[in-house]
C-alpha atoms as a PDB file:
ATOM      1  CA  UNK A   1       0.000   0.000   0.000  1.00  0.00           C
ATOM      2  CA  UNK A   2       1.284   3.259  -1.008  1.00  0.00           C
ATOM      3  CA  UNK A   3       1.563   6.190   1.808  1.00  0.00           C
ATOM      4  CA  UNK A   4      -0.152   9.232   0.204  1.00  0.00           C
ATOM      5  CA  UNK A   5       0.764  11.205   2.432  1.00  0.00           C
ATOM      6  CA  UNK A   6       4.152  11.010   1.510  1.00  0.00           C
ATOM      7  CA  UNK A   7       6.213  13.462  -0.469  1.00  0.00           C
ATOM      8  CA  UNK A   8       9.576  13.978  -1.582  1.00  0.00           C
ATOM      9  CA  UNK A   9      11.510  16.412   0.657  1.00  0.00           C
ATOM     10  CA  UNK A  10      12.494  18.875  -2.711  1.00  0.00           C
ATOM     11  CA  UNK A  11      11.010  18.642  -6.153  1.00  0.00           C
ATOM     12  CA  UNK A  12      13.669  20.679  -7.859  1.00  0.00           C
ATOM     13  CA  UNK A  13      16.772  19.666  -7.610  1.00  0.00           C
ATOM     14  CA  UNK A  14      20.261  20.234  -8.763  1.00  0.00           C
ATOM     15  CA  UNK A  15      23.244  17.893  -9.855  1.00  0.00           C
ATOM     16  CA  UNK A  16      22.741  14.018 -10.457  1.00  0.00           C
ATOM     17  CA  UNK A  17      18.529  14.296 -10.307  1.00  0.00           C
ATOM     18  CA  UNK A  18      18.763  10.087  -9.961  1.00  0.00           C
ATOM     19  CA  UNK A  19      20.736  10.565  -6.980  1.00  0.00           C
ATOM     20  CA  UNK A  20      18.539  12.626  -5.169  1.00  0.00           C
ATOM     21  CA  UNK A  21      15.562  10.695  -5.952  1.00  0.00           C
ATOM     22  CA  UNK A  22      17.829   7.729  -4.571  1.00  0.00           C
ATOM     23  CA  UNK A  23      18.696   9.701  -1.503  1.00  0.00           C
ATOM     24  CA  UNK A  24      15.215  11.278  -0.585  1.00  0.00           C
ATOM     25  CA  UNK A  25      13.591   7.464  -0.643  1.00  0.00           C
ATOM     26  CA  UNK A  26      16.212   5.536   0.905  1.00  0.00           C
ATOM     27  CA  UNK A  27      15.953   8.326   3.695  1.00  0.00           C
ATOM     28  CA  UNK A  28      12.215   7.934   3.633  1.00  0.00           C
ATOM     29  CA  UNK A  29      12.528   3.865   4.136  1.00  0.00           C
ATOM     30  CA  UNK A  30      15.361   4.100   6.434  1.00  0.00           C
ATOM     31  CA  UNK A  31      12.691   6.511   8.517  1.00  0.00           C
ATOM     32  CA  UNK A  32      10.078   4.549   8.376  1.00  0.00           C
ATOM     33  CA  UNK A  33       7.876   6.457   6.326  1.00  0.00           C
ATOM     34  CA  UNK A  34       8.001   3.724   3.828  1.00  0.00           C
ATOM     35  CA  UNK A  35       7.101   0.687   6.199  1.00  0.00           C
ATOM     36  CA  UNK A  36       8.581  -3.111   5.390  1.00  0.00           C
ATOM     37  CA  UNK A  37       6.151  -4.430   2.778  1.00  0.00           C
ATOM     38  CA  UNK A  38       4.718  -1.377   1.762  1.00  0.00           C
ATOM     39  CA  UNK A  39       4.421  -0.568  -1.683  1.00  0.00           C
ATOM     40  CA  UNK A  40       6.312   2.538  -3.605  1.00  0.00           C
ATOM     41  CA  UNK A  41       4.787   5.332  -5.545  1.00  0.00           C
ATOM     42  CA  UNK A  42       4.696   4.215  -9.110  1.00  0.00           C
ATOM     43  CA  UNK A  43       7.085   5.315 -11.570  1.00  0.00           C
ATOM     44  CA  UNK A  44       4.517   7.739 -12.785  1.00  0.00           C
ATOM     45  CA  UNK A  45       4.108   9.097  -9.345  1.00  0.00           C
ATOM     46  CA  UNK A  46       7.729   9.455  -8.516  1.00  0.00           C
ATOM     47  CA  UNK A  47       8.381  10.949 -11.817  1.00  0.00           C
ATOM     48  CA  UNK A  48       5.278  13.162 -11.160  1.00  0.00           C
ATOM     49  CA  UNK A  49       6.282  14.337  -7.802  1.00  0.00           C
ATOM     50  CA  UNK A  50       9.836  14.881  -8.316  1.00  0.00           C
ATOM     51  CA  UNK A  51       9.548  16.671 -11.368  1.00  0.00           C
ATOM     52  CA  UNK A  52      12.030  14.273 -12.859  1.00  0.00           C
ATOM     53  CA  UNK A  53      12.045  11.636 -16.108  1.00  0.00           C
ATOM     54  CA  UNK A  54      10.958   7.966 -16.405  1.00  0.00           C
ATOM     55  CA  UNK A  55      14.487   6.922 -16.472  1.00  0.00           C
ATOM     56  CA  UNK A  56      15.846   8.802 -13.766  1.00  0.00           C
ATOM     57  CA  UNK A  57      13.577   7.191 -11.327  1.00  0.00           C
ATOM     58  CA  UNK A  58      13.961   3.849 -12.815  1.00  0.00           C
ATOM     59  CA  UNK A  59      17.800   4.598 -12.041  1.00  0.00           C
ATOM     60  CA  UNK A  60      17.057   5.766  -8.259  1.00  0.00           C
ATOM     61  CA  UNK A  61      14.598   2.416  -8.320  1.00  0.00           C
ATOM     62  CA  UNK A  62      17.915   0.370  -9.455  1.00  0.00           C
ATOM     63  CA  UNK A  63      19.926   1.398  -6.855  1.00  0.00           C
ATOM     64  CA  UNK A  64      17.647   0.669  -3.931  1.00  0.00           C
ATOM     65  CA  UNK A  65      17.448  -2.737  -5.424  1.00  0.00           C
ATOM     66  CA  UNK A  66      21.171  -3.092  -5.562  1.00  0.00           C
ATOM     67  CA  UNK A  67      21.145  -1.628  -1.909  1.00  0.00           C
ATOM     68  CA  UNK A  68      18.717  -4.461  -0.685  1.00  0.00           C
ATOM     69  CA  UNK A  69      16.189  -1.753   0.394  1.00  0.00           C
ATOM     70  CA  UNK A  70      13.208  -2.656  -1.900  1.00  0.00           C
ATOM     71  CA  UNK A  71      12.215  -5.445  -4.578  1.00  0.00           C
ATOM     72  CA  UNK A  72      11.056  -4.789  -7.976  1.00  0.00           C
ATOM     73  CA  UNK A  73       7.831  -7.498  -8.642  1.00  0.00           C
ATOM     74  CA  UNK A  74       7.085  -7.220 -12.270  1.00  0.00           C
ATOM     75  CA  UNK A  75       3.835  -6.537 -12.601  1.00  0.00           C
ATOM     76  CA  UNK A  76       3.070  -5.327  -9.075  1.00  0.00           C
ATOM     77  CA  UNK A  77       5.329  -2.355  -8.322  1.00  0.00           C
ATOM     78  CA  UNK A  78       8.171  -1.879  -6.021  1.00  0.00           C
ATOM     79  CA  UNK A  79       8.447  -3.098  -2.281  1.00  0.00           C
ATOM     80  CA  UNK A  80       9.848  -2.605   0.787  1.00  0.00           C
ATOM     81  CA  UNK A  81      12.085  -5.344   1.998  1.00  0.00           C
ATOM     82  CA  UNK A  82      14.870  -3.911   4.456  1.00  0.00           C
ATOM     83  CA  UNK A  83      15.869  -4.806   7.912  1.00  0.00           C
ATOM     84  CA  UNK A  84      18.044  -4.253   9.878  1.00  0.00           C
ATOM     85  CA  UNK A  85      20.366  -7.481   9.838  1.00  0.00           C
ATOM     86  CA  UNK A  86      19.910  -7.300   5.836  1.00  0.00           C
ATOM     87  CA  UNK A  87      21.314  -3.768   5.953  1.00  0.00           C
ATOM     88  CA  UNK A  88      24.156  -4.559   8.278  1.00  0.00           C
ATOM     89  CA  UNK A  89      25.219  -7.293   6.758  1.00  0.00           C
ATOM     90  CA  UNK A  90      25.281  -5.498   3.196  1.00  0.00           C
ATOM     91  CA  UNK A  91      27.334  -2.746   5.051  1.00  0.00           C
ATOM     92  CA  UNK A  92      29.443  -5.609   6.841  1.00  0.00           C
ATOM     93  CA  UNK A  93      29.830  -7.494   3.288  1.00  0.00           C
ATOM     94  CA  UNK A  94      30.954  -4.648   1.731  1.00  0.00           C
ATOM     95  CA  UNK A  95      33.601  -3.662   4.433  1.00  0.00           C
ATOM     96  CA  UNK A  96      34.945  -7.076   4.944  1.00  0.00           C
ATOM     97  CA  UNK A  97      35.626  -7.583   1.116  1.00  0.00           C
ATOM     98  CA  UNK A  98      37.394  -4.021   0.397  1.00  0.00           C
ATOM     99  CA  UNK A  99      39.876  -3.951   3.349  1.00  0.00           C
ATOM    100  CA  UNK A 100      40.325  -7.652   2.367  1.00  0.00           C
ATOM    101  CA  UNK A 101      39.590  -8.947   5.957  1.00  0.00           C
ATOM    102  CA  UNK A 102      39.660 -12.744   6.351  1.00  0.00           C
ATOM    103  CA  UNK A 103      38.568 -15.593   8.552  1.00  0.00           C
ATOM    104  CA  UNK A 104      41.316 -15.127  11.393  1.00  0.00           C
ATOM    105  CA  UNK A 105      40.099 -11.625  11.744  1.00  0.00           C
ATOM    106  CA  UNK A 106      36.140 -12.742  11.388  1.00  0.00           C
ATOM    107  CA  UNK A 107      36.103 -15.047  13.589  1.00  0.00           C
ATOM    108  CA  UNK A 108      38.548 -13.063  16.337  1.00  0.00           C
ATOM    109  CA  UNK A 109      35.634 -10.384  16.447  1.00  0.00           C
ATOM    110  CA  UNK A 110      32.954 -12.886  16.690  1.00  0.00           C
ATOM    111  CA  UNK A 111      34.429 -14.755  19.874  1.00  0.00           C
ATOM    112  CA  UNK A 112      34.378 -10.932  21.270  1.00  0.00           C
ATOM    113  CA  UNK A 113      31.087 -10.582  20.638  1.00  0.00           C
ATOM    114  CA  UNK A 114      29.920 -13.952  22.038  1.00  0.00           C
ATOM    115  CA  UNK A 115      31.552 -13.413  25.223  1.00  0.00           C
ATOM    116  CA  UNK A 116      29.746  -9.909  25.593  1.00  0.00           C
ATOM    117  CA  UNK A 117      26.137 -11.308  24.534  1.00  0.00           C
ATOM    118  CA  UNK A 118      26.909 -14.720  27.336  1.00  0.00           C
ATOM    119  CA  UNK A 119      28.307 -12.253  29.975  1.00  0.00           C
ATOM    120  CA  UNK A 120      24.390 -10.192  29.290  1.00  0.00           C
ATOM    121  CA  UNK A 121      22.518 -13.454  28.796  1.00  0.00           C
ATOM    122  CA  UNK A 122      23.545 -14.231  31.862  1.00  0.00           C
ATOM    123  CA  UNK A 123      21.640 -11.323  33.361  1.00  0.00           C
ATOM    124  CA  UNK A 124      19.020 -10.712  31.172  1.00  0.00           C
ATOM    125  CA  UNK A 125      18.184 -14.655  29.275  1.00  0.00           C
ATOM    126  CA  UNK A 126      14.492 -15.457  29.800  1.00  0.00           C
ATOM    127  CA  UNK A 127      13.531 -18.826  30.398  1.00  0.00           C
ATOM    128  CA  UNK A 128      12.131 -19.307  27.018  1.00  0.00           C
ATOM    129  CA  UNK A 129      15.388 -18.564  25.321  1.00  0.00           C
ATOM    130  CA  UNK A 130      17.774 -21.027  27.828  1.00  0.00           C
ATOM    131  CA  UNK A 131      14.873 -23.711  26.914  1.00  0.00           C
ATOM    132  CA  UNK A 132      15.585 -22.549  23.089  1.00  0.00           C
ATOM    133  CA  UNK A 133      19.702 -23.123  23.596  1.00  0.00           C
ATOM    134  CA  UNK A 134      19.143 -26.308  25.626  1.00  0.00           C
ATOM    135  CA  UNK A 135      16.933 -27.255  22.974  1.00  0.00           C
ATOM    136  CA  UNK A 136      19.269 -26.442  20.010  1.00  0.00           C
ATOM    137  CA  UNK A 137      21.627 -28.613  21.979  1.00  0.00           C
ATOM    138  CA  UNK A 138      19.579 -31.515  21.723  1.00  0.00           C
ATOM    139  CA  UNK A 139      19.052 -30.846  18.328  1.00  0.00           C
ATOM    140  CA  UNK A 140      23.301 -30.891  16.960  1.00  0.00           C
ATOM    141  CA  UNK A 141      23.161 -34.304  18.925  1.00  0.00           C
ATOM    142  CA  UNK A 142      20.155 -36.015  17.448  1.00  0.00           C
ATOM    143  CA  UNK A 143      20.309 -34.329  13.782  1.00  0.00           C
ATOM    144  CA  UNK A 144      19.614 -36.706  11.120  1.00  0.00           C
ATOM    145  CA  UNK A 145      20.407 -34.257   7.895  1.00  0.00           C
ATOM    146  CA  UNK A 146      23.204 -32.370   6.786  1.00  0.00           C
ATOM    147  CA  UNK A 147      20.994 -29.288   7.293  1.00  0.00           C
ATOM    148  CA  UNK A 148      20.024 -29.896  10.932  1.00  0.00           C
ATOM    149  CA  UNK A 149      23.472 -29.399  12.356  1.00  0.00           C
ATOM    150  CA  UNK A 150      24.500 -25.872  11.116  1.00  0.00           C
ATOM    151  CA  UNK A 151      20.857 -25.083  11.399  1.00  0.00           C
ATOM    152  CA  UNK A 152      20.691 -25.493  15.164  1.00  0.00           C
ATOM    153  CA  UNK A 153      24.090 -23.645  15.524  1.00  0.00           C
ATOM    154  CA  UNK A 154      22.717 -21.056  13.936  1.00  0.00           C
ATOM    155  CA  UNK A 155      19.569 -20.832  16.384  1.00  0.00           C
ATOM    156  CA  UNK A 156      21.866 -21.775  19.534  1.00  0.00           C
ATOM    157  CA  UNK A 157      24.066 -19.124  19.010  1.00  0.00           C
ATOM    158  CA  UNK A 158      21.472 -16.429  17.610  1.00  0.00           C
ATOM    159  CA  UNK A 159      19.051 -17.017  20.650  1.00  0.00           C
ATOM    160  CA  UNK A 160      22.557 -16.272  22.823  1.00  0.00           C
ATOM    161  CA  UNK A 161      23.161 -13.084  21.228  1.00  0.00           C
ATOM    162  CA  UNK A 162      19.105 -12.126  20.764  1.00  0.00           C
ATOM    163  CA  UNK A 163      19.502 -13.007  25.040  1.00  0.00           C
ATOM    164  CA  UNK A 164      21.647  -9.973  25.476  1.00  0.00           C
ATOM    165  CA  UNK A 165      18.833  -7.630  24.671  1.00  0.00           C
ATOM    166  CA  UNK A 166      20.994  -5.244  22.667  1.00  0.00           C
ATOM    167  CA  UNK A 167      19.421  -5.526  19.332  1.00  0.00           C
ATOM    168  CA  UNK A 168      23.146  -3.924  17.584  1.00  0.00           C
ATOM    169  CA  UNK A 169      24.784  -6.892  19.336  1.00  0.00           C
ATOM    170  CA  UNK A 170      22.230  -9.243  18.330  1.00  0.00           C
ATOM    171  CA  UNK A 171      22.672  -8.431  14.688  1.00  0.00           C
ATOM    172  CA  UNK A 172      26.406  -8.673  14.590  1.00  0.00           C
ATOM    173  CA  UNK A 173      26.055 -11.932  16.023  1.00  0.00           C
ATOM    174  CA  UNK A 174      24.085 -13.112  13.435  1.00  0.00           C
ATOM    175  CA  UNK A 175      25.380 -12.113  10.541  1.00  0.00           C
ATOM    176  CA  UNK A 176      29.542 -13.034  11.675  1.00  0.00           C
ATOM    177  CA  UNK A 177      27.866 -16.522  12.780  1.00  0.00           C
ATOM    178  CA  UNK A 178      26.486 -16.794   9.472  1.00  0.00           C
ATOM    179  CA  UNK A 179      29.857 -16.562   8.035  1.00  0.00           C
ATOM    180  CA  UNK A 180      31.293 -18.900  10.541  1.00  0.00           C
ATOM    181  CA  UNK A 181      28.809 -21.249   9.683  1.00  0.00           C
ATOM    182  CA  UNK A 182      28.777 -21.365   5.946  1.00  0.00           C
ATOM    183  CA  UNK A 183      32.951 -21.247   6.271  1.00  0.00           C
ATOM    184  CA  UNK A 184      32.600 -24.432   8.566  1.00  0.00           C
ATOM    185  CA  UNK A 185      30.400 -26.476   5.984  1.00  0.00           C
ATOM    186  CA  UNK A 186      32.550 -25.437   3.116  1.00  0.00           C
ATOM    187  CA  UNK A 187      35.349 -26.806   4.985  1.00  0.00           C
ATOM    188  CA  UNK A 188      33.979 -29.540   6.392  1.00  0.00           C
ATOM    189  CA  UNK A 189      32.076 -30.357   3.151  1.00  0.00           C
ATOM    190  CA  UNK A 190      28.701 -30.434   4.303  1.00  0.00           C
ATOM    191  CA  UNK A 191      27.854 -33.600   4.544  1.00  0.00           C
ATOM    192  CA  UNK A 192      26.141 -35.039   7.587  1.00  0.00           C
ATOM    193  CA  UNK A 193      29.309 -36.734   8.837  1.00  0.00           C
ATOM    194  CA  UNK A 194      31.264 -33.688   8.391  1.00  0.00           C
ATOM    195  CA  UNK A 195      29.063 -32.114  10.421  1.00  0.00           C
ATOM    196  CA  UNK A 196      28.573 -34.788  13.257  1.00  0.00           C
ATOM    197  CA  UNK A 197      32.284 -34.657  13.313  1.00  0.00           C
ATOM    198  CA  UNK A 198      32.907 -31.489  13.770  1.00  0.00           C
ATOM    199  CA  UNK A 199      30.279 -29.790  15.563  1.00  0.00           C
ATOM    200  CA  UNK A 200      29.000 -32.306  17.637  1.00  0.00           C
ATOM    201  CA  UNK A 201      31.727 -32.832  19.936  1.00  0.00           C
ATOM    202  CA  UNK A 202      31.502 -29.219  21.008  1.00  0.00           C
ATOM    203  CA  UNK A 203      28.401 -29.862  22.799  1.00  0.00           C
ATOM    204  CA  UNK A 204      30.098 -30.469  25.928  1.00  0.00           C
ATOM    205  CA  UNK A 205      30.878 -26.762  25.954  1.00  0.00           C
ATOM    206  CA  UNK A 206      28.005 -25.336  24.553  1.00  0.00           C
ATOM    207  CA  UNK A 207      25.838 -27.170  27.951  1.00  0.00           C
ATOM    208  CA  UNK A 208      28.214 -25.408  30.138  1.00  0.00           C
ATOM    209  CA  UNK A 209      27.149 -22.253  28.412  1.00  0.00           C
ATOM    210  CA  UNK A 210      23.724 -23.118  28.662  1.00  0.00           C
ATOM    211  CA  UNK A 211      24.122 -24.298  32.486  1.00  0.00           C
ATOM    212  CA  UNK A 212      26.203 -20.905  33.038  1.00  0.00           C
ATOM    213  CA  UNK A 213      23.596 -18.570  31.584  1.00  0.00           C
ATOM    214  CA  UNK A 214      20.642 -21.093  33.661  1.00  0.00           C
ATOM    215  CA  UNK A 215      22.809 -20.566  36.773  1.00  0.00           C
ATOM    216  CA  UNK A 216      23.056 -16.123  36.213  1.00  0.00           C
ATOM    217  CA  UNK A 217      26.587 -16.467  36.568  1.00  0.00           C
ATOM    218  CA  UNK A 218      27.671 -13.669  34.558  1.00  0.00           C
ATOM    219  CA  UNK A 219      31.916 -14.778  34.403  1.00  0.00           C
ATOM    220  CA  UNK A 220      31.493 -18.309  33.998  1.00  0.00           C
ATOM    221  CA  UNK A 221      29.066 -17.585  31.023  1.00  0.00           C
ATOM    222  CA  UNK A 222      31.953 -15.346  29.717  1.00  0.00           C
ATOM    223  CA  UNK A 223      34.724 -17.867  29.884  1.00  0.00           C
ATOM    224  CA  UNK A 224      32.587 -20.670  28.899  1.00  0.00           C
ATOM    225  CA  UNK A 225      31.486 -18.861  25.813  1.00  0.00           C
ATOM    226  CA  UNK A 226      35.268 -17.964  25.237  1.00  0.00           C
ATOM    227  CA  UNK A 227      36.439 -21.640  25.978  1.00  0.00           C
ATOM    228  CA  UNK A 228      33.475 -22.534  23.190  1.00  0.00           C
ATOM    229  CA  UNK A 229      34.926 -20.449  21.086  1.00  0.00           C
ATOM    230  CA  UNK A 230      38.803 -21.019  21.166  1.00  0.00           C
ATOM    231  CA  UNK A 231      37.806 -24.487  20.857  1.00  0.00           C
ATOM    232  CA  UNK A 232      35.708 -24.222  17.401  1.00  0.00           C
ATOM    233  CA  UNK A 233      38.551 -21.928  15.806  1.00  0.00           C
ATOM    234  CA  UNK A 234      41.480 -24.940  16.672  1.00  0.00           C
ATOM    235  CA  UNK A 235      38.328 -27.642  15.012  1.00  0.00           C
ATOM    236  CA  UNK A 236      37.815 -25.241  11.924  1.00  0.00           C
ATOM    237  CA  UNK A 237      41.658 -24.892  11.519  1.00  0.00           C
ATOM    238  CA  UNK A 238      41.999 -28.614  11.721  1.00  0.00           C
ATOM    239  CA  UNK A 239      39.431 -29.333   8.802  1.00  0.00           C
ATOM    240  CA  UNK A 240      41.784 -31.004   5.883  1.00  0.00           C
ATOM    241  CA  UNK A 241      40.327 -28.376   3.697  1.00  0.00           C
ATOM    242  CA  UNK A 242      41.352 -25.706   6.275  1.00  0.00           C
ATOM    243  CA  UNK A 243      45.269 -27.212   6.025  1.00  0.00           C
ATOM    244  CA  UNK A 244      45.384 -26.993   2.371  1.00  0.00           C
ATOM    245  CA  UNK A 245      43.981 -23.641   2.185  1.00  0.00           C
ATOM    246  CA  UNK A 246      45.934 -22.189   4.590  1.00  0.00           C
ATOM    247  CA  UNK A 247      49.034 -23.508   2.316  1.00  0.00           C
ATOM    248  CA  UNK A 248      48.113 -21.409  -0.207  1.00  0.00           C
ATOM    249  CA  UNK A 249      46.592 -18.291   1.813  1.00  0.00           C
ATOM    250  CA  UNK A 250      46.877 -18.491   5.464  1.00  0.00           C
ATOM    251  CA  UNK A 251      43.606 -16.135   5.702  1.00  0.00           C
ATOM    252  CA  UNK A 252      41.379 -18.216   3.142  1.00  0.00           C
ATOM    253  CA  UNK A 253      40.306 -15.521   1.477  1.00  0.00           C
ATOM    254  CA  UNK A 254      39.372 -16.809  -1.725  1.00  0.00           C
ATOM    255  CA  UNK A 255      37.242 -19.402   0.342  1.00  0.00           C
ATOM    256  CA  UNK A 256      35.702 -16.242   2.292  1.00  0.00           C
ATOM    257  CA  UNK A 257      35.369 -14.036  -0.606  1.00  0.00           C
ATOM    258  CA  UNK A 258      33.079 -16.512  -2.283  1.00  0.00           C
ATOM    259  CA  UNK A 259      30.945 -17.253   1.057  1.00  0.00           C
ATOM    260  CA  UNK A 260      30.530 -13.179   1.440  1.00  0.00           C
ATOM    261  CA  UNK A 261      29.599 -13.278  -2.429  1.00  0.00           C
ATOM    262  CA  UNK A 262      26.910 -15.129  -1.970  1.00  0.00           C
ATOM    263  CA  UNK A 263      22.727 -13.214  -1.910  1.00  0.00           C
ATOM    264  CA  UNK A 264      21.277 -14.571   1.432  1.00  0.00           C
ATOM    265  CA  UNK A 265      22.637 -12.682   4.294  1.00  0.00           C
END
């Protein structure tokens, strides 16, 4: 649904016009006027109201599609489609592949973080989301697919950093464990062994999390969650396909570059 009360903040303009049509409605999405799911103006409209040419706004349109803030639907018009961990993590993509960071890096800042969120969870963990680790616990142990493994990582250590009730936290969390993740199954090759073989022997220390973060002790969940973490950066960096990267680029870049290439952060 279109807001009609909406307007563009200038109708004149000077310099790039396709800029400033880009500018004034990525402001007005990042404000809210624009809500997730709502629909644009149409062309027509936007051309209308800004004064500007069919072509201009259909180069604003293209680079809020390139910048993950709407969808075009042929047919239907363009929508709305940002949040916040799909803006941070374009932001974060973008960063990590021009100053060329790699894994070592990555994953240093994640075990940071994860420390942080367990020392908060600690604190501030409601009982539904220690029942949601213990239960992604369960899960890594009894997982039958190749998909059920990394899955439940994913939701054990997203429910830890969604516990610390800081919602920037949260989304760094999510988006570096992504990475971890996807590195871990490219390395591991993804197959349900691979998996059971490396992930589920670090269950032992992802309980004493879980019991650390159960028990409101604030330093042991700290030091568990950095124990948990020192321990699955020496398992990654044991993977075969970790060794023979590392021969050729000790920060498996090319390996990272084509995880951070991929569309579904």
């Amino acid at each position: 649904m279109t807001h009609l009360r909406w307007q563009p903040t200038k109708r004149s303009v000077r310099g790039n016009a396709a800029e400033h049509v880009h500018g004034d409605l990525r402001d007005a999405i990042l404000s809210g006027q624009f809500a997730k799911g709502s629909r644009l103006p149409t062309e027509k409209q936007l051309a209308e109201s800004y004064g500007v040419s069919g072509p201009t706004v259909r180069e604003a349109i293209r680079g809020l599609t390139t910048a993950r803030l709407i969808e075009v639907r042929h047919g239907s018009g363009a929508y709305v489609t940002a949040d916040s961990d799909q803006l941070l993590a374009v932001s974060l993509n973008s960063l990590i592949r021009v100053e060329r960071i790699g894994a070592t890096e990555i994953l240093g800042v994640l075990g940071a973080l994860h420390a942080y969120a367990a020392e908060r969870a600690a604190a501030t963990a409601s009982d539904d989301e220690i029942a949601r680790m213990q239960r992604a616990v369960h899960a890594i142990a009894a997982a039958s697919t190749a998909d059920a493994i990394p899955d439940a990582l994913v939701d054990f250590l997203g429910t830890l950093a969604n516990a610390a009730g800081n919602p920037l936290l949260a989304a760094l969390c999510r988006f570096l464990t992504r990475v971890q993740v996807d590195l871990t199954g490219e390395l591991c090759g993804g197959t349900l062994q691979g998996w059971r073989e490396t992930a589920v022997p670090m269950n032992a220390k992802r309980q004493r999390l879980v019991d650390a973060i159960r028990s409101r002790d604030a330093d042991g969940a700290r030091v568990a969650a950095l124990t948990y973490h020192a321990q699955s950066i020496k398992v990654i960096g044991a993977l075969p396909r970790a060794r023979t990267a590392r021969t050729a680029d000790p920060r498996l870049s090319d390996l990272l570059g084509s995880l951070l290439r991929r569309t579904d952060f």
